[in-house]
Structure formats: C-alpha cells, structure tokens
Protein backbone atom coordinates (compact mmCIF):
# COMPACT_ATOMS: atom_id res chain seq x y z
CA UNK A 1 69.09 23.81 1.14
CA UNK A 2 69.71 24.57 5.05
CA UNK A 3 66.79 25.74 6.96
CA UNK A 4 66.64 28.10 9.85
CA UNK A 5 65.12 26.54 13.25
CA UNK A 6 63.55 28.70 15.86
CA UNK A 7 65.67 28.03 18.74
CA UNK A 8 63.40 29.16 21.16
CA UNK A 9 60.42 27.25 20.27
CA UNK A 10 62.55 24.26 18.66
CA UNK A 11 60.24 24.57 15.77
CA UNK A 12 60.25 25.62 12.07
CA UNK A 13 59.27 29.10 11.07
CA UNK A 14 55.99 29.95 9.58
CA UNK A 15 57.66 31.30 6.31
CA UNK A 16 59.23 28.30 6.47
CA UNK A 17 56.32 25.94 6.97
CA UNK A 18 54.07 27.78 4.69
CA UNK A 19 56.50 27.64 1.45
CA UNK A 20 57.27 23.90 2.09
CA UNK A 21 53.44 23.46 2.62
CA UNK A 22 52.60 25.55 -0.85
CA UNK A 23 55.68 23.25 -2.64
CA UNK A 24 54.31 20.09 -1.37
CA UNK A 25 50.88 20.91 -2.93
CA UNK A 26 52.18 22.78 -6.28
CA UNK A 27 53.65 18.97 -6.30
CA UNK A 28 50.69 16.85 -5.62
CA UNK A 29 48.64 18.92 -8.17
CA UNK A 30 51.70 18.40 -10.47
CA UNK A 31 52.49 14.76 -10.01
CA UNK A 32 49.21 12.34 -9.06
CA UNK A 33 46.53 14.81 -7.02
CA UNK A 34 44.45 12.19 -8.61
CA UNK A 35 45.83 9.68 -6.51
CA UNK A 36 45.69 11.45 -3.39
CA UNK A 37 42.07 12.18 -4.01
CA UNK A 38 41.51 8.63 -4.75
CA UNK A 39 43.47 7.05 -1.53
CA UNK A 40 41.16 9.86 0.40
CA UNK A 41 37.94 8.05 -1.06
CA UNK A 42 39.51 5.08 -0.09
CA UNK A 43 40.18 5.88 3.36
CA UNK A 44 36.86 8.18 3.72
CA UNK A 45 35.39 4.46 2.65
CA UNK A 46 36.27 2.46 4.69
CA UNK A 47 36.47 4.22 7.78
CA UNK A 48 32.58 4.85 7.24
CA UNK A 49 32.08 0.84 6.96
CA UNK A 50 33.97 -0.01 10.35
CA UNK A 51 31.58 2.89 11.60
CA UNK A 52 28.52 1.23 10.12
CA UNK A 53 29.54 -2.23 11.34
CA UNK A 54 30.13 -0.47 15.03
CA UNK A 55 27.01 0.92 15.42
CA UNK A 56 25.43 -2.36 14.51
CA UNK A 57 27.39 -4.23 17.24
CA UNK A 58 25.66 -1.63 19.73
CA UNK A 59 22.60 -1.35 18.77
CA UNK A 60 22.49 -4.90 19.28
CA UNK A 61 24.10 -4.86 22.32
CA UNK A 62 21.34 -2.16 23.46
CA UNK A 63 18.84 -4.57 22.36
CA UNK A 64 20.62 -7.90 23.89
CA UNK A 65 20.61 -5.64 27.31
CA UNK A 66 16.60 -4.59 26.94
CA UNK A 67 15.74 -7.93 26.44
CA UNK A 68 17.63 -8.75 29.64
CA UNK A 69 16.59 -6.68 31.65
CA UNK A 70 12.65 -6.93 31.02
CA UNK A 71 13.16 -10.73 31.65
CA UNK A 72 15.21 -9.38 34.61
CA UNK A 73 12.90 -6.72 36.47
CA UNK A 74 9.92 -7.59 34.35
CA UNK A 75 8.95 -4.35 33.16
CA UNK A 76 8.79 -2.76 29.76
CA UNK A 77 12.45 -1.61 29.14
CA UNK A 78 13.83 0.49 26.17
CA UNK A 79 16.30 2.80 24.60
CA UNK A 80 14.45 6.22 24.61
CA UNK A 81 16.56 8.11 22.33
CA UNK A 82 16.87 5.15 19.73
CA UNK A 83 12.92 3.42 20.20
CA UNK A 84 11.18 6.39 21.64
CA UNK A 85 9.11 6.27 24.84
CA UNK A 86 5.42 4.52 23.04
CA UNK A 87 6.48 1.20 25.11
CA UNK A 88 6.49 2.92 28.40
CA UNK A 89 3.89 5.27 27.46
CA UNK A 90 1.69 2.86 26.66
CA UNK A 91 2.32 0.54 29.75
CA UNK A 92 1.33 3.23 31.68
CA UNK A 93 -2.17 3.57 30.43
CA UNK A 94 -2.15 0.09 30.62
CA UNK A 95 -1.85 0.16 34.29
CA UNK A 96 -3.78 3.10 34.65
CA UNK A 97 -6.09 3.53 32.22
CA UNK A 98 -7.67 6.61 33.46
CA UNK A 99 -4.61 8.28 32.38
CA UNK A 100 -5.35 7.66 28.57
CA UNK A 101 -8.89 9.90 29.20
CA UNK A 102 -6.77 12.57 30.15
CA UNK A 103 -4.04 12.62 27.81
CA UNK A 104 -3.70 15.65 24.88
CA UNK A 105 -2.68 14.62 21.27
CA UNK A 106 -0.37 16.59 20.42
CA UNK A 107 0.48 15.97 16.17
C-alpha cells in the first residue's frame, strides 16, 4: 500500500490519518484492548505514586523552610494556602489583644 503525502505541508492527509487511526483501533479492540487498558492502569499508577511521593518531598521542604525561618527572624511563619493563617492570626491578638475584642466570628 503507497500513501499519498501532502507536499505542501509534508504531512499525511486527514483521510489518511483518520482510516489508519480507525484500523489501529478496530485492531486493538480485536487483538488485546485488554492489555492496553491494563498497561494504562499501570502507567495511570504509577505516575500518581511519583506524584504522591513529590508532594511529600515539598511539603516537607515547606515545613523544613518554616521552621527555619521562625528560628531565623523569630516570628510565627507559615504556609497560608497549605496551614491557613490561625498562627498569624492568633499572634496578632497576642500582641495586641485589644484586637481580639473587636474581631467578628464569622462561621
């Protein structure tokens, strides 16, 4: 089988691409889709434990670096997004507690 190339575009056709796309699949379901479904798990897998093992290095990293730097500039220190803000918060009414009379609950 010869196949036509786009000379301008140096690329295959879309007929093209589309019935070699639609045979490779007809073929997969016909010989081991099973397979391919299970090496997808596989991969899915795995890539989700380097992911989980990633995040772990930084969030200790984050906490490695707060611990640094309240020994560092010694004042309360944290990670906002991953801690929230009740360390700073409440350093703050520690320092001034007049603030706490005028604070508004808001849960």
């Amino acid at each position: 089988m010869t196949s036509k190339r786009d000379k301008t575009t140096c690329s295959w056709s879309t007929e093209e691409t589309k019935s070699g796309l639609t045979r490779y699949v007809a073929k997969l379901d016909h010989h081991g889709l099973e397979k391919t479904r299970a090496i997808r798990d596989a991969v899915k897998s795995v890539a989700s434990d380097k992911a989980k093992k990633q995040m772990k290095a930084w969030d200790e990293q984050v906490e490695d670096t707060i611990e640094e730097y309240e020994a560092r500039y010694e004042l309360p220190t944290t990670d906002v997004l991953k801690f929230g803000c009740d360390k700073l918060v409440n350093t703050l009414f520690e320092v001034f507690p007049k603030l706490a009379n005028k604070t508004v609950s808001i849960c």
